[in-house]
N, C-alpha and C. Protein backbone atom coordinates (compact mmCIF):
# COMPACT_ATOMS: atom_id res chain seq x y z
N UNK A 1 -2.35 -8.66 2.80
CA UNK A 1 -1.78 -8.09 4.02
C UNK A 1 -2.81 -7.18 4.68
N UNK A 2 -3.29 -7.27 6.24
CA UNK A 2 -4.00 -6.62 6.90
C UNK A 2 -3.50 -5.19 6.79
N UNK A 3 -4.49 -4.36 7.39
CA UNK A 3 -3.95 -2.76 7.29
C UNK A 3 -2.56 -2.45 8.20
N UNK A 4 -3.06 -3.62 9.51
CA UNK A 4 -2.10 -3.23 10.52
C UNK A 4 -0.59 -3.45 10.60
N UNK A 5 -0.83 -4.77 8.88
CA UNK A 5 0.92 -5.22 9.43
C UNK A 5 1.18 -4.61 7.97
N UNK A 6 0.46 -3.42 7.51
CA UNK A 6 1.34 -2.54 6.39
C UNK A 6 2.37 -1.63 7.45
N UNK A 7 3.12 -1.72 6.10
CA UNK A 7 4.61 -0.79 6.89
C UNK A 7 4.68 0.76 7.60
N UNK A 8 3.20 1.35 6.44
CA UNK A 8 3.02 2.86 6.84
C UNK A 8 4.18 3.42 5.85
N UNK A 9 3.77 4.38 5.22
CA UNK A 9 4.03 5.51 4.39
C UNK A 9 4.17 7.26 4.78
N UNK A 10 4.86 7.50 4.16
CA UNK A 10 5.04 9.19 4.18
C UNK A 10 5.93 9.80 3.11
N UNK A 11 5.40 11.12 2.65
CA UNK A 11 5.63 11.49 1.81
C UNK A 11 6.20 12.96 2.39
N UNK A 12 7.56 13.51 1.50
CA UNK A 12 8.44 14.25 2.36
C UNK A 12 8.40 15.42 0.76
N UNK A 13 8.27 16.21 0.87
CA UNK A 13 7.86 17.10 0.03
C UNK A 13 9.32 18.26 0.21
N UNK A 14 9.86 18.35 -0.85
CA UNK A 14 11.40 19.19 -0.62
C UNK A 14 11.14 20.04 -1.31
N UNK A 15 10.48 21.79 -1.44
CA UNK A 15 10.33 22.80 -1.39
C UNK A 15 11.29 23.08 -2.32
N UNK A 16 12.76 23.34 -1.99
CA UNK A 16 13.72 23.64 -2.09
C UNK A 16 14.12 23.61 -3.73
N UNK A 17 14.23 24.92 -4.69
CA UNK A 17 15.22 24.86 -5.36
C UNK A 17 16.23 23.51 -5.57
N UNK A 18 16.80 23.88 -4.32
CA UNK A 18 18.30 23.25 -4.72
C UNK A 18 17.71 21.62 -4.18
N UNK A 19 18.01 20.72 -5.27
CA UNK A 19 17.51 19.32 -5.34
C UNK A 19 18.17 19.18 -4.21
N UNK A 20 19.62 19.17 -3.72
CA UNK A 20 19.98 17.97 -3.05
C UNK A 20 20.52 19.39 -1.53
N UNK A 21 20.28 20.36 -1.63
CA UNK A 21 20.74 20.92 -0.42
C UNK A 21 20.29 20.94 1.03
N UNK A 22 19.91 22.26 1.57
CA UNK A 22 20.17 22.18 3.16
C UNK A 22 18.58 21.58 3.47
N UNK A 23 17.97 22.09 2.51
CA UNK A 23 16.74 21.14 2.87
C UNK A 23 16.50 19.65 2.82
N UNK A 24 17.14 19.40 1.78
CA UNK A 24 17.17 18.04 1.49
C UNK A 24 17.66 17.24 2.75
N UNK A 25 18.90 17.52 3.21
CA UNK A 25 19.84 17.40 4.06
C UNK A 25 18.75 16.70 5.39
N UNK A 26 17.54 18.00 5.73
CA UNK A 26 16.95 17.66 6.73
C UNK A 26 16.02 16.55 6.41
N UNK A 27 15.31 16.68 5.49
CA UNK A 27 14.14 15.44 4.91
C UNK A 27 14.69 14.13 4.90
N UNK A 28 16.06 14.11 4.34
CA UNK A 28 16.88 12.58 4.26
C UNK A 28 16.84 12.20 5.37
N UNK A 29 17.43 13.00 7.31
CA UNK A 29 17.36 12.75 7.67
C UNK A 29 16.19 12.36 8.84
N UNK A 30 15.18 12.77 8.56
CA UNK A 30 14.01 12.53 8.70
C UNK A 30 13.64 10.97 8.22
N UNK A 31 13.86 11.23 6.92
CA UNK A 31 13.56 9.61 5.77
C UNK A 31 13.93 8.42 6.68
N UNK A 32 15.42 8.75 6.92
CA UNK A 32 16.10 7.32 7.53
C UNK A 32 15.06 7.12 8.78
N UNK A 33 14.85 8.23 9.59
CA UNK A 33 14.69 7.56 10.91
C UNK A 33 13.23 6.73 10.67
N UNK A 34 12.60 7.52 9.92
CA UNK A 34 11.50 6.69 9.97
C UNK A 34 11.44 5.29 9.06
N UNK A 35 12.42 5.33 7.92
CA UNK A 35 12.59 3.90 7.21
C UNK A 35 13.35 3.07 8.56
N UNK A 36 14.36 3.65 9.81
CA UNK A 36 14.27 2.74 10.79
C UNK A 36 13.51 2.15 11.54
N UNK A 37 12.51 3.25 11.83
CA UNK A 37 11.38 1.90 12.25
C UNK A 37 10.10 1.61 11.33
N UNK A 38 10.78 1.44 10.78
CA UNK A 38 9.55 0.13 9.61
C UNK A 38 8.61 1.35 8.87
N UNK A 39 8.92 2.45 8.51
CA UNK A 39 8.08 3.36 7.69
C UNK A 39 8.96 3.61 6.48
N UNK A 40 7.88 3.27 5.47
CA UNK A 40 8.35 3.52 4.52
C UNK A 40 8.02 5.08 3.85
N UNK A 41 9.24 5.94 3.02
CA UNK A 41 9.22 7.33 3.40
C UNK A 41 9.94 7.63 1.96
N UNK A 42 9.19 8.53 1.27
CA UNK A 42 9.55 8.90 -0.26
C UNK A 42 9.69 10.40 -0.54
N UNK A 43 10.85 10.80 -1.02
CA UNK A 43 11.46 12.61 -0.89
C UNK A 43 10.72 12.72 -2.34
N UNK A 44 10.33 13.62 -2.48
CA UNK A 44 9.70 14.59 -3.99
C UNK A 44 10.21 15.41 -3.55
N UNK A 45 10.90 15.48 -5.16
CA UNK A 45 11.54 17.08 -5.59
C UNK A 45 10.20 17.92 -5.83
N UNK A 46 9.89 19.21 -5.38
CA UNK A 46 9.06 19.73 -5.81
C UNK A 46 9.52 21.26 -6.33
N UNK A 47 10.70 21.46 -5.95
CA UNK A 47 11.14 23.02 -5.61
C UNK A 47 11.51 23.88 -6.92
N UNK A 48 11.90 23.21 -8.30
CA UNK A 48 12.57 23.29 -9.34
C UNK A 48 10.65 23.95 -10.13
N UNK A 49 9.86 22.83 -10.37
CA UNK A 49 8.29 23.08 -11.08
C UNK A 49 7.80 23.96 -10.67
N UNK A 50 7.37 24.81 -11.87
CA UNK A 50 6.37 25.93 -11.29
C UNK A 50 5.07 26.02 -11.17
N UNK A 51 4.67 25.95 -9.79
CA UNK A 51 3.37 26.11 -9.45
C UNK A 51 2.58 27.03 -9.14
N UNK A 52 1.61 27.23 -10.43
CA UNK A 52 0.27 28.45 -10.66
C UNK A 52 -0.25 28.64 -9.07
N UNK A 53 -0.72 29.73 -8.65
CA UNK A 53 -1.52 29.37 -7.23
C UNK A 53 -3.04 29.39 -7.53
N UNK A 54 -3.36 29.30 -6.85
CA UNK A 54 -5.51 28.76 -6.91
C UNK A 54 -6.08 30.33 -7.29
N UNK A 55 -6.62 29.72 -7.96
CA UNK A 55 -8.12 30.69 -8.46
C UNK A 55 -8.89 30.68 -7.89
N UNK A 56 -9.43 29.70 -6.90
CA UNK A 56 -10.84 29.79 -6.77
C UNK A 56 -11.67 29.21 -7.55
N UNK A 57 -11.68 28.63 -8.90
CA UNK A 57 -12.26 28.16 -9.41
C UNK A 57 -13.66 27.56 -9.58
N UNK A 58 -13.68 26.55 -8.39
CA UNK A 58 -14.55 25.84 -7.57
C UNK A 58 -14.47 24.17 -8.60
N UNK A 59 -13.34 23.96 -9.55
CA UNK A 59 -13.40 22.72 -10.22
C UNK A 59 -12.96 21.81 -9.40
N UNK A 60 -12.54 22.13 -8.52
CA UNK A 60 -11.94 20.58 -7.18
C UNK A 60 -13.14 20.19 -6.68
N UNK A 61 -14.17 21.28 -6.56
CA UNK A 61 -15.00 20.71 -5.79
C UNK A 61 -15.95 20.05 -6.31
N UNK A 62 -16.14 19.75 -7.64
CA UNK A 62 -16.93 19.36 -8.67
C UNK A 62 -16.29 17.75 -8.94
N UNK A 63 -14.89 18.09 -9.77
CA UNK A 63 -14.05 17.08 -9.57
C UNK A 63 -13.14 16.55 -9.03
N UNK A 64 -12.90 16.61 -8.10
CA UNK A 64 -12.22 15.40 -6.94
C UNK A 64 -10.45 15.82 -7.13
N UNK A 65 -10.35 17.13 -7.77
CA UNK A 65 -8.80 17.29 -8.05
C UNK A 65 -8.59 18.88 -8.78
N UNK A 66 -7.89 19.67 -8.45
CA UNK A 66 -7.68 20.69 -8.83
C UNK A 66 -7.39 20.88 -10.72
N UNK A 67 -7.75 21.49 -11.23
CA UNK A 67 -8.14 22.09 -12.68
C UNK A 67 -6.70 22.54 -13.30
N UNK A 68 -5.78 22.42 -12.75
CA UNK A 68 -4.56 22.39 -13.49
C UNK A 68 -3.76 21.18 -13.00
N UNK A 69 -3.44 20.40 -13.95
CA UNK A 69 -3.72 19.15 -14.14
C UNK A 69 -1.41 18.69 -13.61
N UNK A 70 -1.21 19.31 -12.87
CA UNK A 70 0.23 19.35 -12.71
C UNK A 70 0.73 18.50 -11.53
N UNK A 71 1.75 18.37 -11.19
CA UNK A 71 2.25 17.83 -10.05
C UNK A 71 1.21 17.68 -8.42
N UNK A 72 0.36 18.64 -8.32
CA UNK A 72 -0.17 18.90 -7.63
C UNK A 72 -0.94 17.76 -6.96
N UNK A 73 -2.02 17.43 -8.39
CA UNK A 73 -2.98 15.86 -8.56
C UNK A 73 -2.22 14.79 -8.10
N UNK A 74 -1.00 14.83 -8.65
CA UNK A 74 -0.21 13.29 -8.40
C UNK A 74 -0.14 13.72 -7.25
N UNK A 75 0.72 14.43 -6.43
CA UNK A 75 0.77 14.44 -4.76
C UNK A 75 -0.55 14.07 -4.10
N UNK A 76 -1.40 14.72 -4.93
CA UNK A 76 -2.58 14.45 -4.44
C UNK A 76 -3.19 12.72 -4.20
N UNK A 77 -2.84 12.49 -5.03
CA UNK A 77 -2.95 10.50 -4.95
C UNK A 77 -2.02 9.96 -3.87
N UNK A 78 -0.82 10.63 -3.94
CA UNK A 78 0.22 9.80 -3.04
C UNK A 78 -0.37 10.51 -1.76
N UNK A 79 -0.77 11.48 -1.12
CA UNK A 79 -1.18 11.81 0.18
C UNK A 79 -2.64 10.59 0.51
N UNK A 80 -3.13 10.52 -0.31
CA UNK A 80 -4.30 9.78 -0.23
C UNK A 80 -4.27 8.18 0.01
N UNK A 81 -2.53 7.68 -0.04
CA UNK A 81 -2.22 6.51 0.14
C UNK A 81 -1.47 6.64 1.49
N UNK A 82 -0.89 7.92 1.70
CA UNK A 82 0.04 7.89 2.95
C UNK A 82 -0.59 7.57 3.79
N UNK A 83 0.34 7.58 5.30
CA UNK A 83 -0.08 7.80 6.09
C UNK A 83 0.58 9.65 7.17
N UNK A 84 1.08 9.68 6.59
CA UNK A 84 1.77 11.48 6.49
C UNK A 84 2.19 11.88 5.35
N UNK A 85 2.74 13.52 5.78
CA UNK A 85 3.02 14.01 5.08
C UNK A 85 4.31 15.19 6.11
N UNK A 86 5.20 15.55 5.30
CA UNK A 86 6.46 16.12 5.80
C UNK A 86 6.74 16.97 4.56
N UNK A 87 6.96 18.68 5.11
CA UNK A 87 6.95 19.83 3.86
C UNK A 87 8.18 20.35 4.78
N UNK A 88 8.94 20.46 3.41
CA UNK A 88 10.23 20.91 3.63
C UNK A 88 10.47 22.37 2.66
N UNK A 89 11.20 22.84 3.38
CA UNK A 89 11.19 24.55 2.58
C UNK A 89 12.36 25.16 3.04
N UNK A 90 12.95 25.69 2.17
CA UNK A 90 13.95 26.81 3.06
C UNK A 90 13.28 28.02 3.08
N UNK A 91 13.83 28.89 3.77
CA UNK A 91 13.34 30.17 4.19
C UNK A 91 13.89 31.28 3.39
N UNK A 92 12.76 32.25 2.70
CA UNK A 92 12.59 33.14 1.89
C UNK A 92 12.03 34.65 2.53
N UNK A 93 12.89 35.33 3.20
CA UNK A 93 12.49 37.10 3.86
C UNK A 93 11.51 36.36 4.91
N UNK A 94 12.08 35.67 5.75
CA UNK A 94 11.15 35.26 6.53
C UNK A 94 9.79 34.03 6.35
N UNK A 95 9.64 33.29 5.42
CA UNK A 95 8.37 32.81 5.03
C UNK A 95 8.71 31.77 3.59
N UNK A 96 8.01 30.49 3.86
CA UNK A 96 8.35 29.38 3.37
C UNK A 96 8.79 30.10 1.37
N UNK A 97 9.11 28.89 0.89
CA UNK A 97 8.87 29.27 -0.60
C UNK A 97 8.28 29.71 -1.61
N UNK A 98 7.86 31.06 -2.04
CA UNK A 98 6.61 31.18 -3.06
C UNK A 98 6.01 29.97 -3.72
N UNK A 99 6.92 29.38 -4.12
CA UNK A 99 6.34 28.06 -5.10
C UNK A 99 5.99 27.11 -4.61
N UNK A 100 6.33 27.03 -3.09
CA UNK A 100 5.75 25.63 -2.55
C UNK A 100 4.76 26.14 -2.06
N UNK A 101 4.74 27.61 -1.41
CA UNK A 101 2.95 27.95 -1.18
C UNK A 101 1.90 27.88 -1.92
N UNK A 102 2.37 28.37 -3.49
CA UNK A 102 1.23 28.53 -4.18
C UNK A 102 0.78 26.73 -4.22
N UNK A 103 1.52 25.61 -4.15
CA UNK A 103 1.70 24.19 -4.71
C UNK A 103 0.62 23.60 -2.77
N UNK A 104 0.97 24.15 -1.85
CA UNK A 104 -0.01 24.29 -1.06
C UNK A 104 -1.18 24.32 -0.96
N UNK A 105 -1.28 25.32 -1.45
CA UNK A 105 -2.68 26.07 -1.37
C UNK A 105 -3.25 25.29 -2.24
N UNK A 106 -3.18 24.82 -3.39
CA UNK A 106 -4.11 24.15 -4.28
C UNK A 106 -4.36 22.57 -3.72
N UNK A 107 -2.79 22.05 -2.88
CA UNK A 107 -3.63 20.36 -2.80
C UNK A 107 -3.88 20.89 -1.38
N UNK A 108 -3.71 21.35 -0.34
CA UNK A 108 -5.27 21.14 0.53
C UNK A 108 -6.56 21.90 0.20
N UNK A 109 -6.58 22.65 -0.65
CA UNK A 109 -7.71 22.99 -1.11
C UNK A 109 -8.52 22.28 -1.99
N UNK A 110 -7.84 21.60 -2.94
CA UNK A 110 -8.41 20.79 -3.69
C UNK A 110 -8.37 19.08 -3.22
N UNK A 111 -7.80 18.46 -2.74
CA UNK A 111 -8.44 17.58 -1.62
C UNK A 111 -9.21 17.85 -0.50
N UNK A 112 -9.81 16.29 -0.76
CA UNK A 112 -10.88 16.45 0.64
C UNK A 112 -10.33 16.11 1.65
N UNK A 113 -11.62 16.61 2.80
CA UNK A 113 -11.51 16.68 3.97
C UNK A 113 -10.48 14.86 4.60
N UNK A 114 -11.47 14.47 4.14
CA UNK A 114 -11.55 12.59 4.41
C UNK A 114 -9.92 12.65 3.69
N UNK A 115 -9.53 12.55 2.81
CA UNK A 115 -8.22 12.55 2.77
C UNK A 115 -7.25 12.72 3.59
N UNK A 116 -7.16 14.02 4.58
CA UNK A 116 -6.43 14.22 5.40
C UNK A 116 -6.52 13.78 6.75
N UNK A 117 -7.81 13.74 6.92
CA UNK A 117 -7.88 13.33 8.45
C UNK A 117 -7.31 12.41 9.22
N UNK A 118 -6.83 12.93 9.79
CA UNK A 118 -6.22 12.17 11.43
C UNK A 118 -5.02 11.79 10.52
N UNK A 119 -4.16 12.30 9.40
CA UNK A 119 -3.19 11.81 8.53
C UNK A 119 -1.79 12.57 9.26
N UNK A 120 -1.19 12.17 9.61
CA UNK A 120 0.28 13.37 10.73
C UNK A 120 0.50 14.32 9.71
N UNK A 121 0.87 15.39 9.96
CA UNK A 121 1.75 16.42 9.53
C UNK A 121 2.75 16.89 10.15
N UNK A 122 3.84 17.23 9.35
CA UNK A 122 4.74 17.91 10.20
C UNK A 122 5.56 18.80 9.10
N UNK A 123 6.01 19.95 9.70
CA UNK A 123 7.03 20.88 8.49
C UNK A 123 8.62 20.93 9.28
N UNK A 124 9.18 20.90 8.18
CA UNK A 124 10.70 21.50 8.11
C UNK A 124 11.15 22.62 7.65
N UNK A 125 11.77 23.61 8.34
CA UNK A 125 12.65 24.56 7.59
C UNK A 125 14.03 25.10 7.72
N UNK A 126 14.89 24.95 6.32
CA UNK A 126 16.17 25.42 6.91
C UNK A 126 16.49 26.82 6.32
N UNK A 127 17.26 27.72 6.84
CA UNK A 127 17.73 28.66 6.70
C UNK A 127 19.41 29.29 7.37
N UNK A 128 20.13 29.96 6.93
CA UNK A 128 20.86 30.13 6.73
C UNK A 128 21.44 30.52 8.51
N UNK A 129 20.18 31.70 8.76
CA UNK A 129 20.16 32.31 9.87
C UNK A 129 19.11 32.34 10.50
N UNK A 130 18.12 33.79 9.78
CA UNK A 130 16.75 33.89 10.87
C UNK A 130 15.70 32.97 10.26
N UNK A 131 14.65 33.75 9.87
CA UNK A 131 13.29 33.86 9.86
C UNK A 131 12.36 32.14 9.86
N UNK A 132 13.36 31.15 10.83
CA UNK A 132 12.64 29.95 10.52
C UNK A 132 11.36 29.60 10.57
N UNK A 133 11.57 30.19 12.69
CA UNK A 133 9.96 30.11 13.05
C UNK A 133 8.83 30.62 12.49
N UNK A 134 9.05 31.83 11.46
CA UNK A 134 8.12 32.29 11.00
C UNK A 134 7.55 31.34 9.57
N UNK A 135 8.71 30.79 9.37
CA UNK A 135 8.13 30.13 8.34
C UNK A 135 7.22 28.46 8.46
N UNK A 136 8.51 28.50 9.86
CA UNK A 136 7.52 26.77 10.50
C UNK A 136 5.94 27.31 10.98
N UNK A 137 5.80 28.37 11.60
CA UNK A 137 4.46 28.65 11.49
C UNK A 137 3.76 28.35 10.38
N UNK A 138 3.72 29.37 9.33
CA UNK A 138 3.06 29.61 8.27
C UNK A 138 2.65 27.84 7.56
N UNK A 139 3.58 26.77 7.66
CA UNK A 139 3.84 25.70 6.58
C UNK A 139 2.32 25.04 8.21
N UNK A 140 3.00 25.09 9.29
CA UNK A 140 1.88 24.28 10.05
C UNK A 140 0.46 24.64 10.03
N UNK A 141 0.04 25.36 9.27
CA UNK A 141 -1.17 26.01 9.78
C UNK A 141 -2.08 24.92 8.45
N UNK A 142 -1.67 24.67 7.81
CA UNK A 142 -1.86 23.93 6.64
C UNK A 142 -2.48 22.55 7.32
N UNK A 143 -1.81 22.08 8.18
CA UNK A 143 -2.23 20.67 8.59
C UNK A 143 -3.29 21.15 9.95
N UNK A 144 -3.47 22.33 10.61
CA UNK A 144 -3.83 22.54 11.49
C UNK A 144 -5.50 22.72 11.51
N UNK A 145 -5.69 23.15 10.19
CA UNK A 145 -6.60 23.67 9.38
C UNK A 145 -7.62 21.97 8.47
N UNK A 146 -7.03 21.77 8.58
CA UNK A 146 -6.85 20.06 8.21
C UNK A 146 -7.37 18.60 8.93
N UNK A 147 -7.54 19.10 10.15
CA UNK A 147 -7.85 17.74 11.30
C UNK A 147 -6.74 16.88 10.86
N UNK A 148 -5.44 17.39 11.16
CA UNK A 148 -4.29 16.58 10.86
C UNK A 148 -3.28 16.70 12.36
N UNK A 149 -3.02 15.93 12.75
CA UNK A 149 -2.59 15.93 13.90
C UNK A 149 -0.53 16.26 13.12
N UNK A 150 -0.28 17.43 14.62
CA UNK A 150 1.18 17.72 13.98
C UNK A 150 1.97 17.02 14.92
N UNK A 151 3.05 16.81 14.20
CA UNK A 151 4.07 15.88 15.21
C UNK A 151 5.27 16.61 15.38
N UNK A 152 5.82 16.10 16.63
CA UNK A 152 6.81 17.54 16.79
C UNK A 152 7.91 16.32 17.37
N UNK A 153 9.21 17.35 17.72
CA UNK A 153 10.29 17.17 18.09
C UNK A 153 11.16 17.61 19.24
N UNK A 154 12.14 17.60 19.71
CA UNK A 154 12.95 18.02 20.64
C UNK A 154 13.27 19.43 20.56
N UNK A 155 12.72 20.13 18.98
CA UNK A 155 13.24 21.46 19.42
C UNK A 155 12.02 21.67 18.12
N UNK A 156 12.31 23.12 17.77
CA UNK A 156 11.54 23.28 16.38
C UNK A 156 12.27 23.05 15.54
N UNK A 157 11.40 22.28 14.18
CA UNK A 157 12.31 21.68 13.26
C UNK A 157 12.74 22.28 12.29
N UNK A 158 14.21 22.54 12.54
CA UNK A 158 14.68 23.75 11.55
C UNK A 158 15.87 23.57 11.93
N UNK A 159 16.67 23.99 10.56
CA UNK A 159 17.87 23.33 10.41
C UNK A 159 18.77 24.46 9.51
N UNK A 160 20.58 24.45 10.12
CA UNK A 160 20.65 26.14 9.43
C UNK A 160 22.18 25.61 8.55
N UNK A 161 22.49 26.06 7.98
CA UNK A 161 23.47 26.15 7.24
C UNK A 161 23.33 26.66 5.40
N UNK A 162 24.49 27.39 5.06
CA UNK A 162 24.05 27.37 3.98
C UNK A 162 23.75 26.73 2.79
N UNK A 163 23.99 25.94 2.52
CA UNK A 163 24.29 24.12 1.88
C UNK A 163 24.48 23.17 2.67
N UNK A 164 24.11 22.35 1.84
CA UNK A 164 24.00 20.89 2.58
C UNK A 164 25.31 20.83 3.28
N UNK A 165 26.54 20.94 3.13
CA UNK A 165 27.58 20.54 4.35
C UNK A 165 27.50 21.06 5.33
N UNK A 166 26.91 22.40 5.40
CA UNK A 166 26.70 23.33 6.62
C UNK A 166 25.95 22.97 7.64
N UNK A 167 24.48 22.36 6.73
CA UNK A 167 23.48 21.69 7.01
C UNK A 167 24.11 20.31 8.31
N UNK A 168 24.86 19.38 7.85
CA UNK A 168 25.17 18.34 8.14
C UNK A 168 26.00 18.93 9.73
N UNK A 169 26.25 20.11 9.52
CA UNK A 169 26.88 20.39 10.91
C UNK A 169 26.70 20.79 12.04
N UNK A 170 25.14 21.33 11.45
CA UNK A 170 24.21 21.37 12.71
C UNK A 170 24.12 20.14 13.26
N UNK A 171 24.78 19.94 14.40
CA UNK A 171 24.35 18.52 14.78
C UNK A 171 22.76 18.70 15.58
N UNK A 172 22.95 19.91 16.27
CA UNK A 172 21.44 20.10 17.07
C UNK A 172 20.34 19.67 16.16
N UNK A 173 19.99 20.29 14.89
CA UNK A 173 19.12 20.38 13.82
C UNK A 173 18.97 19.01 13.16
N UNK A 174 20.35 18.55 13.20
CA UNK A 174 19.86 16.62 12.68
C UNK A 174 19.40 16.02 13.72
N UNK A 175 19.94 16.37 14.71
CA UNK A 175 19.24 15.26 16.10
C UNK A 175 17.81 15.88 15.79
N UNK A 176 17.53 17.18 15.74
CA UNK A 176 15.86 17.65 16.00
C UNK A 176 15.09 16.67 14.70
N UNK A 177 16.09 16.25 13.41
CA UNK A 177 15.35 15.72 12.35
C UNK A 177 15.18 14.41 12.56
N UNK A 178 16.26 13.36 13.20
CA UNK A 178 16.18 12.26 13.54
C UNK A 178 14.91 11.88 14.80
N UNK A 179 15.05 12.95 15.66
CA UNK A 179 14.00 12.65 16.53
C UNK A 179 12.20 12.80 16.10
N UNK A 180 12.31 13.57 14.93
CA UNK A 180 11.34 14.11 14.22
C UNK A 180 10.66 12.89 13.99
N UNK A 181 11.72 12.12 13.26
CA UNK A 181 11.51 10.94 12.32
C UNK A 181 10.83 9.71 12.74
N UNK A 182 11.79 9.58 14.09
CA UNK A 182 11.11 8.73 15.03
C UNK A 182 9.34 9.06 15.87
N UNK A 183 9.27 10.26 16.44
CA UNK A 183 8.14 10.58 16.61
C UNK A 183 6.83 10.48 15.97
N UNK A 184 7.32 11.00 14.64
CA UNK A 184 6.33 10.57 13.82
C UNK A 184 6.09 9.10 13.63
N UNK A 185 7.01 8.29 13.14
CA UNK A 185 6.71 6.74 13.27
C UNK A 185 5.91 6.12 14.27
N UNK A 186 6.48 6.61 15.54
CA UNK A 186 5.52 6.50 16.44
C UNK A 186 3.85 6.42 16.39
N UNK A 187 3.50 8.08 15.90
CA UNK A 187 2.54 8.45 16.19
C UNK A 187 1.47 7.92 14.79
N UNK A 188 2.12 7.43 14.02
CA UNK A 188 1.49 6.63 12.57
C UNK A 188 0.96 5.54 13.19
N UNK A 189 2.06 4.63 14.25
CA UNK A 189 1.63 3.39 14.47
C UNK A 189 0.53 3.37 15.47
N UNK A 190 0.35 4.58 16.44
CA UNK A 190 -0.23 4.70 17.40
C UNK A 190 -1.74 4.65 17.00
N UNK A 191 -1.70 5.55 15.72
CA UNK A 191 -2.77 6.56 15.31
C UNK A 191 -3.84 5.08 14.46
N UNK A 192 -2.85 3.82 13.98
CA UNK A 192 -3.17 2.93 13.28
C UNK A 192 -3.96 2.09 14.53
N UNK A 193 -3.24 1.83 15.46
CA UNK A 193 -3.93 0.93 16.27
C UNK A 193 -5.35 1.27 16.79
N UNK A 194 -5.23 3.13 17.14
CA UNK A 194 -6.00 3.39 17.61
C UNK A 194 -7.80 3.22 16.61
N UNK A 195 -6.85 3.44 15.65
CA UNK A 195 -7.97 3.34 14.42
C UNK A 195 -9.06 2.00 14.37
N UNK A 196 -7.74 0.94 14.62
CA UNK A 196 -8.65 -0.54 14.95
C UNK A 196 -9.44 -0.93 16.40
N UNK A 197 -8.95 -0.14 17.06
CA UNK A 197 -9.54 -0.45 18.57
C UNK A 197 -10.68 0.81 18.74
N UNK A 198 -10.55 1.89 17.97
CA UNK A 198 -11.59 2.84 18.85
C UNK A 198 -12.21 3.02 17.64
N UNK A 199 -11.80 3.18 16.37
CA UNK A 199 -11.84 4.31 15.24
C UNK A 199 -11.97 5.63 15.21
N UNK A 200 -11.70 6.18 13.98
CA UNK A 200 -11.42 7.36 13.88
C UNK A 200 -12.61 8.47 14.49
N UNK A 201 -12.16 9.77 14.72
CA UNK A 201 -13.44 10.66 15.27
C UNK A 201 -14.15 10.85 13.62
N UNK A 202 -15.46 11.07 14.03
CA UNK A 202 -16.30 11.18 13.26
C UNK A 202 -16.51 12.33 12.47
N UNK A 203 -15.85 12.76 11.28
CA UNK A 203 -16.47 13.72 10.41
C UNK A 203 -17.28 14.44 10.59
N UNK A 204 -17.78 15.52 10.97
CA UNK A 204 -19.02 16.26 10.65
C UNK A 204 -19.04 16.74 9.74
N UNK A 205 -20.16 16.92 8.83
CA UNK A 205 -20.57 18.09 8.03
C UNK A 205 -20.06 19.20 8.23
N UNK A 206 -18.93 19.98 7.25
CA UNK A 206 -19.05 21.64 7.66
C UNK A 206 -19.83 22.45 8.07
N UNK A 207 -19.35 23.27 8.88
CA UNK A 207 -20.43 24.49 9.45
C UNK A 207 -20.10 25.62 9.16
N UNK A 208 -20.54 26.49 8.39
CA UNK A 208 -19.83 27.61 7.55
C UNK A 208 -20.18 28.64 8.61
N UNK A 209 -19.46 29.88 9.12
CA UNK A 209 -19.83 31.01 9.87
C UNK A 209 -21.13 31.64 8.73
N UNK A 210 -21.88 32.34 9.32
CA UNK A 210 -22.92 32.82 9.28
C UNK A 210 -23.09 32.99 7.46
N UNK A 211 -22.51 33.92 6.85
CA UNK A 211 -22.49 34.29 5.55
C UNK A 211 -22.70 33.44 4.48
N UNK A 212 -22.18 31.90 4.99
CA UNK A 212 -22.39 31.07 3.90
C UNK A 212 -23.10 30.42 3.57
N UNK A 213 -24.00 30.10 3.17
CA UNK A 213 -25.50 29.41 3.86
C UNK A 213 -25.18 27.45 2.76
């Protein structure tokens, strides 16, 4: 099968403690829209495992994968097959999950550049009440940082209730996830064609500000 008539992949990353709640709620509906148009789209529990945050080490950059040998690596393979990626979190005093940050910080740090590029990103967050935007900030800066193009929606994607039934009643917040879903599909297929007709922008070499030689 050519690259072009693969189905396209994404990987939906659920933050969240609670396996099947308000986060979940939003990622599922995310999942469908894009398994509607022809993307195929896989939820990881991530929220329950505890993830060490980075040292610094410098062993990713030696070996091709971060030095604690956990959930992290495997995401790390499945991003490297996707064609996105979708981080889901509920909101904690304002600001995504301790455990999915520290679980952050190590796979874009410890993947490469070439891995991510031109790969979509997009974040989810639900919360009860406030502090979403602050947290949809914080989760985007990840792909921004990345040469990862973010894909957006009809509103910001964030979704409120306190459990999943609450969740389900935002109707605003599922339409923002369904439209999510679709957008992104979109912009996979777009991003694919464009790949065969123009190809991708060209990598440069890092350029470190002054200090780093």
């Amino acid at each position: 099968m050519s690259e072009k008539a693969k189905p396209g992949k994404v990987i939906l990353l659920n933050g969240s403690p609670h396996k099947e709640g308000s986060t979940y709620t939003a990622l599922r509906e995310v999942a469908a829209a894009l398994k509607a148009e022809g993307i195929d789209a896989e939820i990881i529990h991530v929220g329950l495992e505890a993830h060490r945050g980075c040292t610094a080490c410098g062993y990713c950059k030696e070996h091709g994968k971060c030095v604690f040998n956990d959930s992290v690596n495997e995401i790390a393979e499945k991003l490297e097959e996707a064609d996105g990626i979708v981080i889901g979190s509920p909101v904690y005093y304002a600001s995504p999950n301790g455990n999915l940050i520290s679980l952050l910080d190590r796979l874009f740090f410890s993947s490469s550049r070439a891995v991510k590029h031109m790969k979509i990103g997009a974040s989810v967050v639900s919360a009860r009440r406030g502090g979403c935007t602050a947290s949809f900030d914080a989760l985007n800066k990840y792909f921004t940082i990345s040469g990862m193009p973010i894909v957006s929606s009809n509103y910001w994607n964030q979704i409120h209730g306190s459990n999943a039934d609450d969740a389900k009643e935002d109707l605003e917040g599922m339409q923002t996830m369904r439209m999510l879903g679709k957008n992104m599909a979109f912009l996979i297929k777009a991003i694919r064609d464009g790949k065969e007709k123009y190809g991708l922008p060209e990598l440069e070499k890092k350029v470190y500000t002054n200090f780093i030689r």
